[in-house]
Protein backbone atom coordinates (compact mmCIF):
# COMPACT_ATOMS: atom_id res chain seq x y z
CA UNK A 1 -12.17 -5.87 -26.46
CA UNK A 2 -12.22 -9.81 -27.23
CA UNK A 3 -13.58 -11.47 -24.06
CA UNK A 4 -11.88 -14.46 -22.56
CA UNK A 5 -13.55 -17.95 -22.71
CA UNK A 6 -12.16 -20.92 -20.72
CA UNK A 7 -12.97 -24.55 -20.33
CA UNK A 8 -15.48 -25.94 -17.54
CA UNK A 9 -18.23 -23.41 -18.45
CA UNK A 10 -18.51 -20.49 -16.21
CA UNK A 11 -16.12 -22.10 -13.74
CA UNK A 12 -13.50 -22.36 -15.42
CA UNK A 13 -12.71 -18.41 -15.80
CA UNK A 14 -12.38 -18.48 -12.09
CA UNK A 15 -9.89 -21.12 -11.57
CA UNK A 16 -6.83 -18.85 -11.75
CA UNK A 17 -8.13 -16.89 -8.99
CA UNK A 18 -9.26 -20.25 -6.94
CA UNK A 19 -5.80 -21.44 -7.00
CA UNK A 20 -3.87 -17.64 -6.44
CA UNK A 21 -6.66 -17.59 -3.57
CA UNK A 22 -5.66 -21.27 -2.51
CA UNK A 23 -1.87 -20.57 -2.09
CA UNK A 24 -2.37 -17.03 -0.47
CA UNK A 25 -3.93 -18.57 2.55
CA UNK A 26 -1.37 -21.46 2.45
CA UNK A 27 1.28 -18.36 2.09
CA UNK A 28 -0.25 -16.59 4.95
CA UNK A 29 -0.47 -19.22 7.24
CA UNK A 30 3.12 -20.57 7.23
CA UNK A 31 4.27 -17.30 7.71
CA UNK A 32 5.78 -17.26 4.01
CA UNK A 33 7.75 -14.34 3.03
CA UNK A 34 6.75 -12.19 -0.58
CA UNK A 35 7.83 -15.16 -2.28
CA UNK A 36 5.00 -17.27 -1.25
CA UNK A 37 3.08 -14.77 -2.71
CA UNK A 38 4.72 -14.50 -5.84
CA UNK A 39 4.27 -18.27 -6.56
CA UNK A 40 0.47 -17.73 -6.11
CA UNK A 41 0.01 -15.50 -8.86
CA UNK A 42 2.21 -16.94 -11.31
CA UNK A 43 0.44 -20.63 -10.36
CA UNK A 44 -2.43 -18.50 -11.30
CA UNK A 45 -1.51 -17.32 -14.53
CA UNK A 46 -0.32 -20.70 -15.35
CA UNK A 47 -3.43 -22.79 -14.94
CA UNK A 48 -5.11 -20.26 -16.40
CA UNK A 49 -3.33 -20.76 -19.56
CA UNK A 50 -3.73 -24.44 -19.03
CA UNK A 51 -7.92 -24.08 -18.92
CA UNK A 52 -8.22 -21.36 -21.48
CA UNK A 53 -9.99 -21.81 -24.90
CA UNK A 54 -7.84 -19.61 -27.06
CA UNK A 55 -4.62 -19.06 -25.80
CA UNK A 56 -3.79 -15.94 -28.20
CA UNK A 57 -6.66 -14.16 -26.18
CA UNK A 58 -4.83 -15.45 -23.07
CA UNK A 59 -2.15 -13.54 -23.90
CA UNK A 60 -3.45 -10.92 -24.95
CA UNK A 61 -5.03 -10.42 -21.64
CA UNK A 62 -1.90 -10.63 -19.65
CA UNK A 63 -0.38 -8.29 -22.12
CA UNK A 64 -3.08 -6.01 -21.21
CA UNK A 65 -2.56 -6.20 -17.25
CA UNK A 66 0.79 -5.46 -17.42
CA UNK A 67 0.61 -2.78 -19.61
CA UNK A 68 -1.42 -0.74 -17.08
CA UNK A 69 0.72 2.49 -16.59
CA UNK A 70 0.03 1.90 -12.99
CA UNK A 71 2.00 -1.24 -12.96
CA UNK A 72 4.87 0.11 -14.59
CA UNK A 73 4.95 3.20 -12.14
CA UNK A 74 4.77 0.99 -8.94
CA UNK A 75 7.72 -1.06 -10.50
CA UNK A 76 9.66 1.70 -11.06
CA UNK A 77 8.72 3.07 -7.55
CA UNK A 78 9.55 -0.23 -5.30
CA UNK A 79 13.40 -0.21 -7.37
CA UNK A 80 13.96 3.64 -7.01
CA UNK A 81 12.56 3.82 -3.58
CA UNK A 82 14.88 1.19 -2.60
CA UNK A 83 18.14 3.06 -3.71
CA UNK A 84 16.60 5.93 -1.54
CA UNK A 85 15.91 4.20 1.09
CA UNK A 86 19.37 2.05 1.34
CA UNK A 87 21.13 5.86 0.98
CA UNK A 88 19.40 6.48 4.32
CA UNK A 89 19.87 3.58 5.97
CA UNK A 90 23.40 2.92 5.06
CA UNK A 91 24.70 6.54 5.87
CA UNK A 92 23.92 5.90 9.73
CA UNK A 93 21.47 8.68 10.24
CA UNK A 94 18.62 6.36 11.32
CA UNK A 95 21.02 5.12 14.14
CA UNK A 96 22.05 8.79 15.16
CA UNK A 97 17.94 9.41 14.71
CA UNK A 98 17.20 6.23 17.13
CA UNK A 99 20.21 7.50 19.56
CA UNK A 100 18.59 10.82 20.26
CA UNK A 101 14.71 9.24 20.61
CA UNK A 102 16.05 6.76 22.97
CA UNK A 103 17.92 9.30 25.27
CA UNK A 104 14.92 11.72 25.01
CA UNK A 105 12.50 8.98 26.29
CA UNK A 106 10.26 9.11 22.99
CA UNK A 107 10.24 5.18 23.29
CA UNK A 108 7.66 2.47 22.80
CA UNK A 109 3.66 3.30 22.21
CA UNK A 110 4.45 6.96 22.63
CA UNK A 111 7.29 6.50 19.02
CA UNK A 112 4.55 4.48 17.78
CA UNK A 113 1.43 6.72 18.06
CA UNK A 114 3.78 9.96 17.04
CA UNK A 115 4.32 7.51 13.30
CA UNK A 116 1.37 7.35 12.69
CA UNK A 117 0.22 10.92 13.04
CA UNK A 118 3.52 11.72 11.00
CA UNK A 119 2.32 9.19 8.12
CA UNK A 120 -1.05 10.60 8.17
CA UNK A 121 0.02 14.36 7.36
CA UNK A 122 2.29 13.24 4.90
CA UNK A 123 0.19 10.97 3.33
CA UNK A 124 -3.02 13.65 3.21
CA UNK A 125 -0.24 16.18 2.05
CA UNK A 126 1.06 14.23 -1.08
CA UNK A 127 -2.14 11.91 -2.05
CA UNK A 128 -0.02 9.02 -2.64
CA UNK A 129 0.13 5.76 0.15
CA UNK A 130 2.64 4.09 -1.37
CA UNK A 131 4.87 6.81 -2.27
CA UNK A 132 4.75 7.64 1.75
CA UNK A 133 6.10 3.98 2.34
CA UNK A 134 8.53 5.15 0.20
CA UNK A 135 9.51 7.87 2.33
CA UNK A 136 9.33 6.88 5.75
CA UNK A 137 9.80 3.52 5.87
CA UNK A 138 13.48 3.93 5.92
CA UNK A 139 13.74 6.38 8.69
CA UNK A 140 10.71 5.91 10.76
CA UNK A 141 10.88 1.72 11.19
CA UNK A 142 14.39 0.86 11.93
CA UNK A 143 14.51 4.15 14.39
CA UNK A 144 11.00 3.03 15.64
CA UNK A 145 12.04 -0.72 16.26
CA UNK A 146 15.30 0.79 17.96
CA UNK A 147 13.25 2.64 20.13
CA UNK A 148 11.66 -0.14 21.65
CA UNK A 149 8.29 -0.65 19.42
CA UNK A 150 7.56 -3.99 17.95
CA UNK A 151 8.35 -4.36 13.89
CA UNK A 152 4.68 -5.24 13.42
CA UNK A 153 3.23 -2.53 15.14
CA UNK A 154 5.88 -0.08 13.46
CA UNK A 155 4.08 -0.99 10.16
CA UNK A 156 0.91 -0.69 11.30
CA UNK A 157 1.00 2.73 12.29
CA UNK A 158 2.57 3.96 9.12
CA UNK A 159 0.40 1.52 6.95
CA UNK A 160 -2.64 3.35 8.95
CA UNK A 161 -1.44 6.75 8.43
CA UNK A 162 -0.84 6.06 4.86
CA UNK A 163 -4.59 4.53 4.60
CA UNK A 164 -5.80 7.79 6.11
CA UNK A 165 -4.26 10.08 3.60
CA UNK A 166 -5.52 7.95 0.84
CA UNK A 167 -8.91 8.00 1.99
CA UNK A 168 -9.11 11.89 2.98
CA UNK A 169 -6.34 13.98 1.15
CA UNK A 170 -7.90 15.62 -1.90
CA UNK A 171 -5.12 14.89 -4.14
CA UNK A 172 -5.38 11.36 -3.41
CA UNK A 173 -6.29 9.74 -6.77
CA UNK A 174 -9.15 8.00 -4.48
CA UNK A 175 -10.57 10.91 -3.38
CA UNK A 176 -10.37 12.16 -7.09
CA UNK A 177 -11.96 9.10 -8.68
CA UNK A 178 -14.39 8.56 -6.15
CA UNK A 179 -15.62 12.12 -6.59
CA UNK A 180 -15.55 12.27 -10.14
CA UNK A 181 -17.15 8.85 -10.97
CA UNK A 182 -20.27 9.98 -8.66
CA UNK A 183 -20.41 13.75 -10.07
CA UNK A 184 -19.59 14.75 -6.49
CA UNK A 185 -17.92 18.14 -5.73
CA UNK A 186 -14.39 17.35 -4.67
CA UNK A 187 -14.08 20.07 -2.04
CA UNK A 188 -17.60 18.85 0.19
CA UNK A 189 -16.31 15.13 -0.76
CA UNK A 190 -13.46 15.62 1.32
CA UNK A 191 -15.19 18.05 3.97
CA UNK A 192 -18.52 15.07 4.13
CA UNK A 193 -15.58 12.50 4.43
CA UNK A 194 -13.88 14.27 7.69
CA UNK A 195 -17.11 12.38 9.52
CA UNK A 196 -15.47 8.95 8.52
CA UNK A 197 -11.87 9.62 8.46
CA UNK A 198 -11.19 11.68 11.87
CA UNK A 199 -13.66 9.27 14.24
CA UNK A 200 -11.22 6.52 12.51
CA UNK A 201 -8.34 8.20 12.91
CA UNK A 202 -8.31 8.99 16.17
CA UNK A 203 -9.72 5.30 17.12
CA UNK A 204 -5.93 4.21 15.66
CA UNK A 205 -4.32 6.71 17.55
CA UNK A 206 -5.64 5.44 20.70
CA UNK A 207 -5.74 1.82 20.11
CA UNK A 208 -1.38 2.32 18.83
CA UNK A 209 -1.49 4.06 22.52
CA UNK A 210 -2.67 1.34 24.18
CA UNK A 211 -2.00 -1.68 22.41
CA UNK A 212 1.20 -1.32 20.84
CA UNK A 213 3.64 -4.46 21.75
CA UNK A 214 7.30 -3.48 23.07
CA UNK A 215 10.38 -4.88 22.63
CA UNK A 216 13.28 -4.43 25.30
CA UNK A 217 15.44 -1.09 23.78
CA UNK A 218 18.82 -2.31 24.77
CA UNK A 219 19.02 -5.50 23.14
CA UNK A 220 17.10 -4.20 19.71
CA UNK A 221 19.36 -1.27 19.64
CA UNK A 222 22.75 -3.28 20.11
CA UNK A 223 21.86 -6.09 17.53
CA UNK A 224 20.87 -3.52 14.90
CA UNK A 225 23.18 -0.57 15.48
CA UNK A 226 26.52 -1.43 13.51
CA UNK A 227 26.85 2.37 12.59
CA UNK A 228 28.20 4.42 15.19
CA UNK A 229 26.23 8.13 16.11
CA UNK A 230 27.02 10.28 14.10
CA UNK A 231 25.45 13.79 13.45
CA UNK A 232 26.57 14.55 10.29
CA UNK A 233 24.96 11.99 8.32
CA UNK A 234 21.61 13.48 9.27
CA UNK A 235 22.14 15.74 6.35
CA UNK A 236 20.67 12.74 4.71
CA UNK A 237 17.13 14.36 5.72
CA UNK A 238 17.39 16.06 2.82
CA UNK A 239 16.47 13.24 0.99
CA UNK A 240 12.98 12.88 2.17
CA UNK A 241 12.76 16.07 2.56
CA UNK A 242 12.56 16.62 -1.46
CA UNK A 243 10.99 13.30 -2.11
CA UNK A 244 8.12 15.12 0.03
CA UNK A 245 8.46 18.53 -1.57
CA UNK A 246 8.53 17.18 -5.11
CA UNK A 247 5.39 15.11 -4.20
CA UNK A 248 3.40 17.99 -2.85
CA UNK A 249 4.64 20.18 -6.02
CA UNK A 250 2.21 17.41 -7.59
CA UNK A 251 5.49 16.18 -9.79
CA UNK A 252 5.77 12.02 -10.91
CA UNK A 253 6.15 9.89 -7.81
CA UNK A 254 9.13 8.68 -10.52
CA UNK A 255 10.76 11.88 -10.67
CA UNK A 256 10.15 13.24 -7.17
CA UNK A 257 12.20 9.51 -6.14
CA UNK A 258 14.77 9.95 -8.75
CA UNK A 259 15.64 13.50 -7.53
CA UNK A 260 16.02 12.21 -3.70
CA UNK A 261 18.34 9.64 -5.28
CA UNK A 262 20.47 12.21 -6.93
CA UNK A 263 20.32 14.21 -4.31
CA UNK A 264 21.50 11.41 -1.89
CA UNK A 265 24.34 10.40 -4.05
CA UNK A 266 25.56 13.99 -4.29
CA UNK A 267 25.75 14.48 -0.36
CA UNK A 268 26.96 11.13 0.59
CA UNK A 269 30.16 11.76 -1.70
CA UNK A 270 30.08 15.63 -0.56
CA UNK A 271 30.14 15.43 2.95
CA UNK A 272 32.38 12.05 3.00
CA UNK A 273 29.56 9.58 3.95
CA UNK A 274 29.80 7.10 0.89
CA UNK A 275 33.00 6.79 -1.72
CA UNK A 276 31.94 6.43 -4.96
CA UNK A 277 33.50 2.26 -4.75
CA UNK A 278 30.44 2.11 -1.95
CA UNK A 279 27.90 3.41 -4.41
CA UNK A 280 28.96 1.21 -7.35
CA UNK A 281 31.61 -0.86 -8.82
CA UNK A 282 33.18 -3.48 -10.95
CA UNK A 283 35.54 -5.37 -9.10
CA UNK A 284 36.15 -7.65 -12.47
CA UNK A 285 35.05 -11.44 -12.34
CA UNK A 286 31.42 -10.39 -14.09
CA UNK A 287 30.65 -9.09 -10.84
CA UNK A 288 29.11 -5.81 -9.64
CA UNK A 289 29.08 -4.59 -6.13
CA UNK A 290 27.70 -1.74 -3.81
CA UNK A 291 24.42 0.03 -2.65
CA UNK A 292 23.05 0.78 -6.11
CA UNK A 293 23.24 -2.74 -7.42
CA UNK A 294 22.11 -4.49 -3.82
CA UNK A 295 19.27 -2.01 -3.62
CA UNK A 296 18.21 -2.96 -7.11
CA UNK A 297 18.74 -6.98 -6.83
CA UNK A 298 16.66 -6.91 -3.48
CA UNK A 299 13.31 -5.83 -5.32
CA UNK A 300 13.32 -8.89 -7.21
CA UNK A 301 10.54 -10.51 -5.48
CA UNK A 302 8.49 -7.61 -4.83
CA UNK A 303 8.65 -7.17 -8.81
CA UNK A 304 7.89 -10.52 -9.48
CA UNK A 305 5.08 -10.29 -7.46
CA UNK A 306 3.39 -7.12 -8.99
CA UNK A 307 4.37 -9.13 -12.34
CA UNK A 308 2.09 -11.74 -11.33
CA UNK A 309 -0.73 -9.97 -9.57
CA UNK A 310 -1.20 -6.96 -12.65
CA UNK A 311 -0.91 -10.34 -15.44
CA UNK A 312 -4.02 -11.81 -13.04
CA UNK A 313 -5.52 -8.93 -12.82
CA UNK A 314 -5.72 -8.37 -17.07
CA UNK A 315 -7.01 -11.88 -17.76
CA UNK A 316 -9.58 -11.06 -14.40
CA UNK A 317 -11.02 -8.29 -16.25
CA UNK A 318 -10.69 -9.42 -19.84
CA UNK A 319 -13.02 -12.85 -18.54
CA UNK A 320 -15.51 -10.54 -17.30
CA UNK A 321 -15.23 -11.77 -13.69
CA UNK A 322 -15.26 -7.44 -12.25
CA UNK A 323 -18.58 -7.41 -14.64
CA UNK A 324 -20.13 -10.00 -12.88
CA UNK A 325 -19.40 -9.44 -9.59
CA UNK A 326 -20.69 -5.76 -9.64
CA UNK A 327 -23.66 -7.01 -12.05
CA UNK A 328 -24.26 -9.48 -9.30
CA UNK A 329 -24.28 -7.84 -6.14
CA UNK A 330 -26.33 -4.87 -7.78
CA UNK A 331 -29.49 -7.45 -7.57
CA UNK A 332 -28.83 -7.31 -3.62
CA UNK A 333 -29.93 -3.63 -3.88
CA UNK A 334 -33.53 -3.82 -2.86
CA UNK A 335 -33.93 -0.66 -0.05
CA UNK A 336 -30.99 2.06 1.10
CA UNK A 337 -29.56 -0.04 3.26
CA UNK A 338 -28.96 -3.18 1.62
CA UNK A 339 -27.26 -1.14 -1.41
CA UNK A 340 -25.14 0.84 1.17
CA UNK A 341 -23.91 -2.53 2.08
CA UNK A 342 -23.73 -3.61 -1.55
CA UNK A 343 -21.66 -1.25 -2.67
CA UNK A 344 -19.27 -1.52 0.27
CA UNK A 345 -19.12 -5.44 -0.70
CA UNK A 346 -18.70 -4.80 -3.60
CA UNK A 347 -16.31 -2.11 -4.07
CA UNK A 348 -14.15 -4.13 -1.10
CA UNK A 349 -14.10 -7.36 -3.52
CA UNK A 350 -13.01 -6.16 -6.18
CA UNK A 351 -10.14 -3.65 -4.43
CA UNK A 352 -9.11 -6.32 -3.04
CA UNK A 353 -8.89 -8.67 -6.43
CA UNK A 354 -7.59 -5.79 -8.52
CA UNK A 355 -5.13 -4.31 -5.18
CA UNK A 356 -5.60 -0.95 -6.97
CA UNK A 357 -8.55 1.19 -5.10
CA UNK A 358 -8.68 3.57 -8.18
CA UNK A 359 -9.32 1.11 -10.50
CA UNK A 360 -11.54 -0.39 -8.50
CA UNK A 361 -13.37 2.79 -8.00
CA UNK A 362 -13.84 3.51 -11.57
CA UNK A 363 -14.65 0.02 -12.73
CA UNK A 364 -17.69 0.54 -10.29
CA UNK A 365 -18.66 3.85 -11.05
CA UNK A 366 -21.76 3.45 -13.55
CA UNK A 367 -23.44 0.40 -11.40
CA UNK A 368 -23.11 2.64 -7.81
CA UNK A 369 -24.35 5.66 -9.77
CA UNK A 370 -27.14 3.72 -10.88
CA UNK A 371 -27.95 1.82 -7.82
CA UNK A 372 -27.48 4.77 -5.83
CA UNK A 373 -29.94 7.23 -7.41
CA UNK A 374 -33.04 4.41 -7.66
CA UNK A 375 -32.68 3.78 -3.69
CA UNK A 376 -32.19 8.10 -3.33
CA UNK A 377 -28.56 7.75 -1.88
CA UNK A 378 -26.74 10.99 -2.99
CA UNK A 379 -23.51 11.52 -4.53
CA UNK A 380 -21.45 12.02 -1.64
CA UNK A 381 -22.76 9.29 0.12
CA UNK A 382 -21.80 7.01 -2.94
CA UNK A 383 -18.35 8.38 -3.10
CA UNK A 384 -17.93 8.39 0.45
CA UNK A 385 -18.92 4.61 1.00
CA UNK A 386 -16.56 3.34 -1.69
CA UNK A 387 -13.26 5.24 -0.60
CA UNK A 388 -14.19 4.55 2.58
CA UNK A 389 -14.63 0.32 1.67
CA UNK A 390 -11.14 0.41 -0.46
CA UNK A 391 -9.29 2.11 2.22
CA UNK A 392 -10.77 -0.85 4.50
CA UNK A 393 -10.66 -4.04 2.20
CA UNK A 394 -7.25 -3.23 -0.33
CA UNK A 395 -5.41 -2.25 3.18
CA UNK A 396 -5.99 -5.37 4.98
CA UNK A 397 -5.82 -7.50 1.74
CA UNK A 398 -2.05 -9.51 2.62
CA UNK A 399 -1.04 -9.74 -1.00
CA UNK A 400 -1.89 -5.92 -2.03
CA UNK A 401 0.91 -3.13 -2.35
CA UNK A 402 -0.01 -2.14 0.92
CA UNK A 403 1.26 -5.29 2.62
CA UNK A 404 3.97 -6.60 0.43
CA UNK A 405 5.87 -3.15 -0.46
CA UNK A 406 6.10 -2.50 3.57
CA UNK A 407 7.01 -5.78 4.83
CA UNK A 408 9.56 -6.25 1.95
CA UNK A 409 11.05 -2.93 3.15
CA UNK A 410 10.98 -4.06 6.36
CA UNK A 411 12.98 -6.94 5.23
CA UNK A 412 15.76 -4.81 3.72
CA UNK A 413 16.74 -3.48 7.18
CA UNK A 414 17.50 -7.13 9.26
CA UNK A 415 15.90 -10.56 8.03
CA UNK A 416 14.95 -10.58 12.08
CA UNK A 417 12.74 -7.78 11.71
CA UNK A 418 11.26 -8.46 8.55
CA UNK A 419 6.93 -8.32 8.84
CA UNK A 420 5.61 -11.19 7.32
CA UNK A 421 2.30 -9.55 4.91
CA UNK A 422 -0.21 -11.62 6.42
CA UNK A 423 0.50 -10.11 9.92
CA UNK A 424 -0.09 -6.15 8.63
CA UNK A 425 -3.80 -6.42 8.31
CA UNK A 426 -4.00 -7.22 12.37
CA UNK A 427 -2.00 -3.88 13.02
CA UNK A 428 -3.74 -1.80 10.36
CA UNK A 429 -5.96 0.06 13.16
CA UNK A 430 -7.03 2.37 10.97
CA UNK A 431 -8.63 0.33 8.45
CA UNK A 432 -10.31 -1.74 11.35
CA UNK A 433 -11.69 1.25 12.59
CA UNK A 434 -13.15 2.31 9.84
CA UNK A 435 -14.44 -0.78 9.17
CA UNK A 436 -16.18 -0.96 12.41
CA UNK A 437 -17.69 3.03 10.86
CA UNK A 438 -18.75 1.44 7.87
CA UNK A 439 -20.56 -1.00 9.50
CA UNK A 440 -22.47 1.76 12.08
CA UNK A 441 -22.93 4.13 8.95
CA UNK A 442 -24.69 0.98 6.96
CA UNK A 443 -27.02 0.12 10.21
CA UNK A 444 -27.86 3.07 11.85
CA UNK A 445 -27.26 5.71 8.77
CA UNK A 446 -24.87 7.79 10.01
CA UNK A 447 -23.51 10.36 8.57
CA UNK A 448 -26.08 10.09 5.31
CA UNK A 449 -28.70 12.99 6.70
CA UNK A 450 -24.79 15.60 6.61
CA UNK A 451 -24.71 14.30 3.39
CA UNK A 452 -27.49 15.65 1.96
């Protein structure tokens, strides 16, 4: 692999990531939509070019981010996932959901709280966070914000439920590659893990109980509601419904998407909820129309973005910046608990630079293995610490996939509702709780003496 060289000595391969970190915070703190975010990576990728030696290696290296099959999946993913998801929401059945909530009195915290323990079993039941956005973003947010709960705090819960089956469910390809890159048994990974992931858990559930912000019912519910109740579009479950099923039969998050769709398509035109005109077609004048097409044009951003962030992310690791930060902070490793708290660093800079935890976790894997057996911190330990730090750092990370794909779903419903990304993290009470365990488990060493 030909290694990246830049001008301005060993500065100079960091510049790209100075100025995508530069225009993040400047992104964040005007509020800036997932365009703000896209112009920081591509700024990135520009100066980049601009400072390196040999631009054929330059793009090489971009070549090589993008053609991470986990790119191409999480494109395909955000534009299928918002066909599925504009199926739902156009067919009325989140308005005939949020009708029957509101008249059973499941409003406000109570909604909230209930979303997040729904996100959580889904999530531990199909190993995937974002294909659980996917899912119930459609259904549960616009029914949740109809229902009185605020559209931050919405996304919060099921970001935090989604975080929580990442970090736990043993399908989870974080659970996986944190077990396998530490030559941990999966099965007492996940059981060791419980003493993490439940005192976390039910921290969220309490803090979304108490601390949830409402909005008054009435005047979300008339401003959003153009659909009027009706009962038979909630055959339109059905398209979750195998989404989920397809998912837990362990199928492509592609395929298990591009079934719902089918499936959507074929019951909207069955049971007269779309015409085929409303799903697609060509009204002449070079011009396409209906939900297909819109759903498709509206992921342009959110695709640009992951263009610019996976492009990054190649020249990142074809410079040798992952190298050297794990080469680095492996020198901090002096007794168990400073490497404890290395690798949590660690693993939570670069998950949040890379906005992948798997790949995070595996580009890791050799210098926690060795790190962790010359201090005598087992393999469960090991794995446990760095799940535990990506489902912390990558989650509250604004410009990761699990800020931008929610809030730019969010967006799809009402531009009034839309979550801006930098505002997630603050809602995310699952990640903040388990940072606060991290930081016990580093001090006081709990949950290390179970481990062993």
């Amino acid at each position: 692999m030909e290694k990246l060289e830049f001008r301005l000595g060993k500065l100079g391969k960091y510049i790209p990531l100075i100025v995508a970190a530069l225009i993040i915070v400047k992104a964040a703190i005007s509020q800036s939509n997932v365009n703000g975010y896209v112009v920081a990576f591509f700024a990135a990728v520009v100066v980049g070019a601009c400072v390196s030696k040999d631009d054929k290696a330059y793009g090489d290296a971009i070549i090589y981010g993008l053609s991470r099959p986990m790119f191409s999946v999480i494109v395909l993913a955000v534009i299928l996932a918002a066909i599925s998801g504009k199926l739902i929401s156009a067919s009325g059945m989140v308005q005939t959901i949020a009708s029957y909530v509101v008249n059973l009195g499941f409003t406000g915290r109570l909604f909230a709280a209930a979303s997040f323990l729904i996100t959580c079993l889904l999530a531990f039941a199909t190993g995937t966070s974002v294909g659980t956005y996917f899912v119930v973003i459609p259904i549960l947010f616009p029914v949740g914000v109809m229902a009185g709960v605020s559209p931050e705090y919405m996304i919060g819960a099921i970001v935090s439920g989604a975080a929580f089956g990442d970090n736990l469910g043993p399908i989870s390809d974080t659970t996986i590659a944190s077990s396998t890159t530490q030559h941990a048994d999966l099965g007492t990974v996940v059981k060791t893990r419980t003493r993490y992931s439940i005192p976390a858990a039910i921290s969220a559930l309490i803090l979304f109980l108490v601390f949830t912000k409402t909005i008054d019912v009435n005047s979300v519910s008339l401003e959003i509601n153009s659909t009027e109740v009706n009962p038979v579009s909630l055959i339109m479950l059905l398209v979750p419904a195998t989404i989920i099923v397809m998912c837990v039969m362990r199928k492509h998050l592609v395929v298990a998407l591009s079934l719902g769709i089918a499936v959507g398509i074929i019951l909207g035109l069955v049971f007269g909820i779309y015409s085929v005109s409303d799903l697609l077609s060509f009204p002449g004048g070079f011009s396409v129309e209906g939900i297909i097409i819109s759903s498709i044009t509206g992921t342009v951003g959110t695709v640009c973005m992951l263009i610019g962030v996976f492009s990054l992310i190649g020249v990142m690791e074809r410079s040798g910046i992952f190298s050297d930060i794990g080469s680095l902070l492996s020198r901090f490793a002096k007794s168990r608990r400073s490497t404890e708290a290395t690798i949590v660093i660690s693993m939570g800079l670069l998950s949040m630079l890379t906005g992948v935890i798997s790949v995070a976790i595996v580009a890791l894997g050799d210098i926690v293995n060795d790190i962790g057996k010359k201090n005598n911190i087992n393999e469960y330990r090991r794995a446990n610490l760095l799940d535990c730090a990506g489902c912390v750092f990558c989650f509250l990370s604004p410009f990761t996939v699990h800020c931008v794909i929610p809030a730019q779903q969010s967006a799809a419903f009402m531009e009034s509702i839309a979550v801006n990304p930098a505002s997630i993290p603050f809602v995310n009470f699952y990640s903040l709780s388990m940072l606060v365990i991290l930081v016990i488990a580093i001090v006081t060493g709990y949950g290390a003496k179970k481990e062993e």
